[in-house]
C-alpha atoms as a PDB file:
ATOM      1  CA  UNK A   1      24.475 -14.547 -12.598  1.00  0.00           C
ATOM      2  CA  UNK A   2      22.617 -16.810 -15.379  1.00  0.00           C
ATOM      3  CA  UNK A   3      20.992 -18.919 -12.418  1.00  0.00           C
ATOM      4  CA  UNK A   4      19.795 -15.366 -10.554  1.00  0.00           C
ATOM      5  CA  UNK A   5      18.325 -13.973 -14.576  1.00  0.00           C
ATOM      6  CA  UNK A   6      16.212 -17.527 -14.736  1.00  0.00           C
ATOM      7  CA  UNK A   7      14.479 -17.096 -11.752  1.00  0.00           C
ATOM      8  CA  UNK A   8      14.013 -13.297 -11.781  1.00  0.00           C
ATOM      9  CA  UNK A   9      13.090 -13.267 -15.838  1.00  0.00           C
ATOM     10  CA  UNK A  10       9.286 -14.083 -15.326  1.00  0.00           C
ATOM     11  CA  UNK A  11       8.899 -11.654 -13.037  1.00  0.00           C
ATOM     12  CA  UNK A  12      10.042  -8.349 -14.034  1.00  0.00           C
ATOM     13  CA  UNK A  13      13.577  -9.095 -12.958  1.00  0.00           C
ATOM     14  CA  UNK A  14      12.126 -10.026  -8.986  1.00  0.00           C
ATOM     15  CA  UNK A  15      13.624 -12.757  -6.959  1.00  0.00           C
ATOM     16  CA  UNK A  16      14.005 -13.300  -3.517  1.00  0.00           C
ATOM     17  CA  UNK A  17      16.909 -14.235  -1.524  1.00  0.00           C
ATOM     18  CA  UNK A  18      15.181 -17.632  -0.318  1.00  0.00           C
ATOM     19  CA  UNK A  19      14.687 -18.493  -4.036  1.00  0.00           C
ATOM     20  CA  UNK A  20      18.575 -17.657  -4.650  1.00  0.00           C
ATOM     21  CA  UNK A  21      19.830 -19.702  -1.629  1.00  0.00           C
ATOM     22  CA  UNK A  22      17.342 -22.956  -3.278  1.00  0.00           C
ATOM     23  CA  UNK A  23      19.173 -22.400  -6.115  1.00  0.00           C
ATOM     24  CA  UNK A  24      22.708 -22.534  -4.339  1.00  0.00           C
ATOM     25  CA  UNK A  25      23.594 -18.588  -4.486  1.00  0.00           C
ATOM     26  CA  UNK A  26      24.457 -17.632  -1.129  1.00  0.00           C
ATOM     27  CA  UNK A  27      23.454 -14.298   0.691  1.00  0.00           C
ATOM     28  CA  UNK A  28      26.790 -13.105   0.292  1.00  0.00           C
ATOM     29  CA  UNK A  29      26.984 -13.233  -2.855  1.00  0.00           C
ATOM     30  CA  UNK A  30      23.459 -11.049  -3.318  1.00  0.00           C
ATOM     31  CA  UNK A  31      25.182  -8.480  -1.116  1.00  0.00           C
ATOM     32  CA  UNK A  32      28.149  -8.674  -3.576  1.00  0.00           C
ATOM     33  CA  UNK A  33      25.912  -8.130  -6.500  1.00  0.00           C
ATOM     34  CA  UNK A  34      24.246  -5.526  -4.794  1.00  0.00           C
ATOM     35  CA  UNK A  35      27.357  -3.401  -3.906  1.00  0.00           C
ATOM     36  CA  UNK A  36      28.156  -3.745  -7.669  1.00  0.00           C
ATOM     37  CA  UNK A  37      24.932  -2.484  -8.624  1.00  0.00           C
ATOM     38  CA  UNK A  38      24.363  -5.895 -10.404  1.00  0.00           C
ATOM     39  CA  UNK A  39      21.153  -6.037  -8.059  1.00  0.00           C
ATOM     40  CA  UNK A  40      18.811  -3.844  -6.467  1.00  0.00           C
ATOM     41  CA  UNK A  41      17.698  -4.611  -3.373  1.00  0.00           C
ATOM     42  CA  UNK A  42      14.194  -3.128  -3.134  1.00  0.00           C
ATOM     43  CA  UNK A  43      12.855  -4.810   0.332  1.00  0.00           C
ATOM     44  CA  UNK A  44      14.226  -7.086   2.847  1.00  0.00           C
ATOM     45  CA  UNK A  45      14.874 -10.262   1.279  1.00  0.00           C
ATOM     46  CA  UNK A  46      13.523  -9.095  -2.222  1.00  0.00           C
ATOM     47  CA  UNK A  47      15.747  -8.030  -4.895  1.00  0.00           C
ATOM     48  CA  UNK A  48      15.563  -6.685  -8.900  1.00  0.00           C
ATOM     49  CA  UNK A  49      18.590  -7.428 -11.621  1.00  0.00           C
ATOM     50  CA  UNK A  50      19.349  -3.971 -12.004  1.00  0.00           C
ATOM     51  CA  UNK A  51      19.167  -3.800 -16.153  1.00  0.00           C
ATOM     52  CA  UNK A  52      15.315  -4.340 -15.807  1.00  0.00           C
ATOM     53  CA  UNK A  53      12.971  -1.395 -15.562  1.00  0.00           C
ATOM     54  CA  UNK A  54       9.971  -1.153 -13.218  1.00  0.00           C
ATOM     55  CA  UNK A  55       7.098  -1.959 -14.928  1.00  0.00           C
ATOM     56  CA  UNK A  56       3.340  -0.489 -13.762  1.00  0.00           C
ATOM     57  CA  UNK A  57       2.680  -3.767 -12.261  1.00  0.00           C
ATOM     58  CA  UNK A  58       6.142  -4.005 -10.125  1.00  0.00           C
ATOM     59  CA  UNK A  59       5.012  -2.835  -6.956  1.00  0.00           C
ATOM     60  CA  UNK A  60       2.472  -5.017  -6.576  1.00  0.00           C
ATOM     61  CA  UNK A  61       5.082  -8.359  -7.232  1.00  0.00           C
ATOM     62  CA  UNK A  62       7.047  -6.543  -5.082  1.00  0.00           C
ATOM     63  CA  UNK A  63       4.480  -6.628  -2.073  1.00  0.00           C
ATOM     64  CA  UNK A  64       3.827 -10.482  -2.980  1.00  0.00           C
ATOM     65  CA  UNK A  65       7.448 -11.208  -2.869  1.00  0.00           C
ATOM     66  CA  UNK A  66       7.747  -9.057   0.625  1.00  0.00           C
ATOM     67  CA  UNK A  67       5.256 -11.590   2.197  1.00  0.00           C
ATOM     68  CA  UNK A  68       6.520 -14.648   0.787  1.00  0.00           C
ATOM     69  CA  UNK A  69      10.163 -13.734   1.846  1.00  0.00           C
ATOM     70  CA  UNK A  70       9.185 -12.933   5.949  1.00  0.00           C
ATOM     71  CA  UNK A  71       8.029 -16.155   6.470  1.00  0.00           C
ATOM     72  CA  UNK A  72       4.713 -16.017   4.777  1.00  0.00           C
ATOM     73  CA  UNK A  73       3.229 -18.681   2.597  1.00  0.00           C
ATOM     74  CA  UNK A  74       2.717 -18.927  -0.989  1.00  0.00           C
ATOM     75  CA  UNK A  75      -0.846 -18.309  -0.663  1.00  0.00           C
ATOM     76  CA  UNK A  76       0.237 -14.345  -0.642  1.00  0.00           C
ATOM     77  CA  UNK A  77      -2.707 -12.491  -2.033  1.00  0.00           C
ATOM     78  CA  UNK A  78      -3.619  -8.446  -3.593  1.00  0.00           C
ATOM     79  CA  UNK A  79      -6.910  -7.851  -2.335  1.00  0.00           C
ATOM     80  CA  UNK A  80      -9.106  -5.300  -1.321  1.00  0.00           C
ATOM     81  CA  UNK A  81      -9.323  -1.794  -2.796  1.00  0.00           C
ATOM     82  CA  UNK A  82      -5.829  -2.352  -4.858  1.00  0.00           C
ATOM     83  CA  UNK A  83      -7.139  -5.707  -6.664  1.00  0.00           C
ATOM     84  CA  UNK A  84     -10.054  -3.182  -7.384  1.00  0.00           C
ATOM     85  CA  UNK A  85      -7.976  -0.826  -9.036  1.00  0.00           C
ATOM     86  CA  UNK A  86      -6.141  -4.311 -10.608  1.00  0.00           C
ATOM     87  CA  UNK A  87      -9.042  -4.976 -12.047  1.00  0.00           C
ATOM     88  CA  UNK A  88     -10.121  -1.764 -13.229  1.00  0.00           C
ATOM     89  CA  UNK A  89     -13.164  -1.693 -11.877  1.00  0.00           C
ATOM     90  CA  UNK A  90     -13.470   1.207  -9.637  1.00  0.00           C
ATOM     91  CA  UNK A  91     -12.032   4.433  -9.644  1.00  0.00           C
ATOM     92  CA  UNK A  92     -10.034   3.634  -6.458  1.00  0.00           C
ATOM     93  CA  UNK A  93      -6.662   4.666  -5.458  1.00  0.00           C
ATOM     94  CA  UNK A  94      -5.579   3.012  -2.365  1.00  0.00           C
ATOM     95  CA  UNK A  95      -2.651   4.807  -0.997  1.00  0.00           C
ATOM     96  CA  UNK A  96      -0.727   1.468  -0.146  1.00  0.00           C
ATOM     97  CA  UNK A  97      -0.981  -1.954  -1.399  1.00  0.00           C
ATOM     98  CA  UNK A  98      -3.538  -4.300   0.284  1.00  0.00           C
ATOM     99  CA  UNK A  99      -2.380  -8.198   0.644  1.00  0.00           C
ATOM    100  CA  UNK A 100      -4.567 -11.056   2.319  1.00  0.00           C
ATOM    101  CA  UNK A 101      -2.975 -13.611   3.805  1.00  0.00           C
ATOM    102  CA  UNK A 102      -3.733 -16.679   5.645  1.00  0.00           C
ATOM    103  CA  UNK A 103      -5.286 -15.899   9.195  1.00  0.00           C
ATOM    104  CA  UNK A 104      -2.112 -18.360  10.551  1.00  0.00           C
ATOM    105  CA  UNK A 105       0.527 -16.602   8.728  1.00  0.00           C
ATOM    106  CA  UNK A 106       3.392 -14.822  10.743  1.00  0.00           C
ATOM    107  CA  UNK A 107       5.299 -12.424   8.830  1.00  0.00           C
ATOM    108  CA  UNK A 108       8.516 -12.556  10.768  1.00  0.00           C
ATOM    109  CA  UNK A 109       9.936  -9.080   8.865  1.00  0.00           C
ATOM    110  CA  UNK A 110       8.598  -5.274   9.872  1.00  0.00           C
ATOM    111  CA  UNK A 111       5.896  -4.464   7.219  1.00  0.00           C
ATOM    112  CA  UNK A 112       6.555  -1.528   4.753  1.00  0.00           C
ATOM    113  CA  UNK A 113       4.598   1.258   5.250  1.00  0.00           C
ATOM    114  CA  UNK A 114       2.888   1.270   1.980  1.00  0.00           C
ATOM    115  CA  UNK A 115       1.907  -2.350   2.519  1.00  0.00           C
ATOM    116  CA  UNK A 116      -1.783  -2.917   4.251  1.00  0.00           C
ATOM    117  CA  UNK A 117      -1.637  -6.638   5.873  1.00  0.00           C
ATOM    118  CA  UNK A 118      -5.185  -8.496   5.983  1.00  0.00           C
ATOM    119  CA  UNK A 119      -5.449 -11.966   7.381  1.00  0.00           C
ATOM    120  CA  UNK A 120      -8.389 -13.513   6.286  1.00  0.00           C
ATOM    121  CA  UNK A 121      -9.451 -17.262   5.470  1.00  0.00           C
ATOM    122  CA  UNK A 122      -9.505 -18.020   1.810  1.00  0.00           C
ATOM    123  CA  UNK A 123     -10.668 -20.742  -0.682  1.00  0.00           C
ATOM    124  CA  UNK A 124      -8.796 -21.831  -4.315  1.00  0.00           C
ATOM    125  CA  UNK A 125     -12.463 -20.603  -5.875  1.00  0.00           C
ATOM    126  CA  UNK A 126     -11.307 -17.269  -4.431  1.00  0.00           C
ATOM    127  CA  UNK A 127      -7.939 -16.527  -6.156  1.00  0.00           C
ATOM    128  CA  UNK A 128      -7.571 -15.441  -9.533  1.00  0.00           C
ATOM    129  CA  UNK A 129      -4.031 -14.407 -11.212  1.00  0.00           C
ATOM    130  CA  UNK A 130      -4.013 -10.832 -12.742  1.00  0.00           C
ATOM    131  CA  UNK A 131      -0.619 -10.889 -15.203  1.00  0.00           C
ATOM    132  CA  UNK A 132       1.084 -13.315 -13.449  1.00  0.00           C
ATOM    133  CA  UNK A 133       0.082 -11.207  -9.966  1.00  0.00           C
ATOM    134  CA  UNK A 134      -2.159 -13.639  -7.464  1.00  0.00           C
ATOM    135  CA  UNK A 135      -5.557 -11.774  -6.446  1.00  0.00           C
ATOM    136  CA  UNK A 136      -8.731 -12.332  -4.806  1.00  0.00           C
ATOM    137  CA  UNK A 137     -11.663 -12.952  -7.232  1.00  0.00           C
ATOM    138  CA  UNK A 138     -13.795 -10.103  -8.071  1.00  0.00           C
ATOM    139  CA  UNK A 139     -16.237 -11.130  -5.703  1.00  0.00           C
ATOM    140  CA  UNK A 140     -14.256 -11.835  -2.964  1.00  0.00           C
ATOM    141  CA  UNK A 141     -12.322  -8.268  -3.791  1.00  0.00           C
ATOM    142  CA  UNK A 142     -16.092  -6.642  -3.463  1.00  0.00           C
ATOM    143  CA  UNK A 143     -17.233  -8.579  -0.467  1.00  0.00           C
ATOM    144  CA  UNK A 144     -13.795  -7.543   1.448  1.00  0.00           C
ATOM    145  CA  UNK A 145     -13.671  -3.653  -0.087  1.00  0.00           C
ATOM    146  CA  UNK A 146     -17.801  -3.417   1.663  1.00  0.00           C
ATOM    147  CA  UNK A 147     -17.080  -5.340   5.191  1.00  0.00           C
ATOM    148  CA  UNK A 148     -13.312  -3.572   5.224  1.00  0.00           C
ATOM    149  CA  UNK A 149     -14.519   0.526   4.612  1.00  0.00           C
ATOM    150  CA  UNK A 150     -18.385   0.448   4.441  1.00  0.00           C
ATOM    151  CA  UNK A 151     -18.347   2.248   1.004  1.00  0.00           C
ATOM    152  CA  UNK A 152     -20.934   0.769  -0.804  1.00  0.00           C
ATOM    153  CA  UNK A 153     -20.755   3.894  -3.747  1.00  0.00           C
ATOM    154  CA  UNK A 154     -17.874   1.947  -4.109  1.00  0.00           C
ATOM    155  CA  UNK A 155     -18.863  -1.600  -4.186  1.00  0.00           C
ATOM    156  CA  UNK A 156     -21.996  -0.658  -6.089  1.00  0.00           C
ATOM    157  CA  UNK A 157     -19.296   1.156  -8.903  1.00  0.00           C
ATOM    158  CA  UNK A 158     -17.153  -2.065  -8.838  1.00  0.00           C
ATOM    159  CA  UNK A 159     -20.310  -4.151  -8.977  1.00  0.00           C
ATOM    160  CA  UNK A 160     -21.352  -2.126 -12.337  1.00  0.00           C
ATOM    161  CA  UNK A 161     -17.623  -1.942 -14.300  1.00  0.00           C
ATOM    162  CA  UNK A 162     -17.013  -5.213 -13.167  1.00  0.00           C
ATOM    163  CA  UNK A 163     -20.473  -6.609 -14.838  1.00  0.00           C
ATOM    164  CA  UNK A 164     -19.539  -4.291 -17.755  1.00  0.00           C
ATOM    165  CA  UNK A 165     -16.376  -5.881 -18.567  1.00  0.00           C
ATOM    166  CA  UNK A 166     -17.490  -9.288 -18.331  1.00  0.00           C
ATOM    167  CA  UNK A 167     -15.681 -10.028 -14.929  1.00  0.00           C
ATOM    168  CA  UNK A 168     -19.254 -11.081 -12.902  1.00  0.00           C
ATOM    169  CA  UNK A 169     -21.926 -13.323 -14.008  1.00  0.00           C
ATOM    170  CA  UNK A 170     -25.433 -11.866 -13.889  1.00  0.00           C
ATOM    171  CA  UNK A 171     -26.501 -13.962 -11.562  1.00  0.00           C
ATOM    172  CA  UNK A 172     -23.546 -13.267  -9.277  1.00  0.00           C
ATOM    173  CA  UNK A 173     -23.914  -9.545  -9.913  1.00  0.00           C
ATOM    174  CA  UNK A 174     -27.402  -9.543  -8.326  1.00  0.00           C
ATOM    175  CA  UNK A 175     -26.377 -11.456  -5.317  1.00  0.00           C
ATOM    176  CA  UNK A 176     -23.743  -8.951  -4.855  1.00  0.00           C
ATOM    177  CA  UNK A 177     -26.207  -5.942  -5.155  1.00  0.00           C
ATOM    178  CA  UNK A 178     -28.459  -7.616  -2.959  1.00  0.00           C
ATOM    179  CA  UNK A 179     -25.506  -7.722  -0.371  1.00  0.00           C
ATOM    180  CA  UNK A 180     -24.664  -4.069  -1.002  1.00  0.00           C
ATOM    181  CA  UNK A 181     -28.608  -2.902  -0.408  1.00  0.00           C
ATOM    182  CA  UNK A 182     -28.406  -4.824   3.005  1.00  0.00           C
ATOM    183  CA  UNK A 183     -25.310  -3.316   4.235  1.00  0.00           C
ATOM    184  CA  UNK A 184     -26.271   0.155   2.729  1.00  0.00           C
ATOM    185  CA  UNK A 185     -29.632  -0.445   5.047  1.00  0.00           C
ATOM    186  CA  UNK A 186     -28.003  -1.456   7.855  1.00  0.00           C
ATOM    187  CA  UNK A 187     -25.478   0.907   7.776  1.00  0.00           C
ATOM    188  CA  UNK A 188     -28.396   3.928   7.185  1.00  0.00           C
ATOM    189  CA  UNK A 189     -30.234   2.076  10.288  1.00  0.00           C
ATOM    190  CA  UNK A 190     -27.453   2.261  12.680  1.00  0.00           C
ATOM    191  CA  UNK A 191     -26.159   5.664  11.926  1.00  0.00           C
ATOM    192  CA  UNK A 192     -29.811   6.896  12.403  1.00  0.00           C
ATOM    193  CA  UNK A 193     -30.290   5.084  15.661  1.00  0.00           C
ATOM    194  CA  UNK A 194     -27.130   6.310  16.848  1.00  0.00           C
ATOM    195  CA  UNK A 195     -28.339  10.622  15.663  1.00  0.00           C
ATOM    196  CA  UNK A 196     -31.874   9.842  17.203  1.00  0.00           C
ATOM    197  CA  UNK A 197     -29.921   8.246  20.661  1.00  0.00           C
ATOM    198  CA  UNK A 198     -27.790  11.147  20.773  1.00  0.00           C
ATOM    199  CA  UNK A 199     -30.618  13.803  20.864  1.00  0.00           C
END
C-alpha cells in the first residue's frame, strides 16, 4: 500500500491503474483494495486512496487521469470554458469538464458524460500548469472559448479579468480584442445576411 500512497500523494490521493501496474501492483490487487474500501475507484482505470478527501480541484485531475488511462497521451489538457473558470477569469460555468487533446489521440475507453473531448493541435508555448493541473494558456483558452461557442461577451470578459490579474500582456490583450471585434463583425455580418436572405 506504501508504493500505491507515493504515487497517489501529489495528486490528491489519484493514481491510475497503468501507473500501479509500472510500479509492479497488479490489477487484482486494485480490485482487492477496492472491495476493502482501501481504494475508490472513481473512473475506469482511475482510482483515489480512500482516506483522502476531494478537494475543489479533484475533478478536474480526475478528467486528466481519465484520458491518460484510455490510451491517451500525456499531453492531456483542461481547456476551453473550464480552464476559464480555472483561471478565474470569466464568470463561466461549464456544465462538464472540457479537455484538448492531440488531434491523433484515440481514447480507447467510453467518455464520461461530464467530460467534453476536443482534439486540437497544440504547441509547449500553449500549456500552462494551474496547481499541478495541465491547461491551455490564457490565450489559447480565449482563442478556443470564441471559435468553440461564438460568445465574444465572454471572451471580451475573460480578455478584461484576465488583463486585470496580470495573466495577459498588454500587448497580447490588444491582439486578442482585435480578434474578438473581427469575429463579433463577422458574426453580426452573417447573421444579418442570413435575416435580410430570409425576407
Amino acid at each position: 500500500m506504501d508504493e500505491l500512497y507515493a504515487l497517489a500523494e501529489m495528486r490528491d490521493g489519484l493514481l491510475t491503474s497503468q501507473e500501479a501496474r509500472a510500479a509492479g501492483i497488479a490489477d487484482s490487487v486494485l480490485v482487492r483494495l477496492a472491495q476493502r474500501g482501501r481504494l475508490e475507484r472513481v473512473s475506469r482505470g482511475v482510482y483515489r486512496i480512500s482516506h483522502y478527501p476531494a478537494d475543489r480541484l479533484a475533478q478536474y485531475r480526475e478528467a486528466v487521469l481519465w484520458a491518460q488511462a484510455s490510451g491517451g497521451p500525456a499531453s492531456v489538457l483542461i481547456s476551453h470554458e473550464t480552464a476559464l473558470l480555472l483561471y478565474g477569469i470569466s464568470d463561466v460555468n461549464p456544465a462538464r469538464i472540457h479537455i484538448t487533446v492531440p488531434v491523433t489521440a484515440r481514447l480507447r475507453r467510453e467518455r464520461p458524460k461530464w467530460i467534453t473531448i476536443h482534439h486540437a493541435g497544440i504547441t509547449p508555448g500553449e500549456i500552462n500548469e494551474y496547481e499541478g493541473i495541465p491547461v491551455t494558456s490564457v490565450e489559447r483558452t480565449i482563442v478556443d472559448v470564441l471559435q468553440s461557442t461564438k460568445r465574444v461577451d465572454v471572451a471580451r470578459q475573460a480578455i478584461a479579468d484576465a488583463t486585470k490579474k496580470g495573466l495577459l500582456k498588454p500587448a497580447d490583450a490588444k491582439g486578442l480584442n482585435t480578434m474578438a471585434n473581427k469575429w463579433a463583425h463577422g458574426v453580426t455580418k452573417q447573421a444579418s445576411t442570413r435575416s435580410s436572405s430570409a425576407s
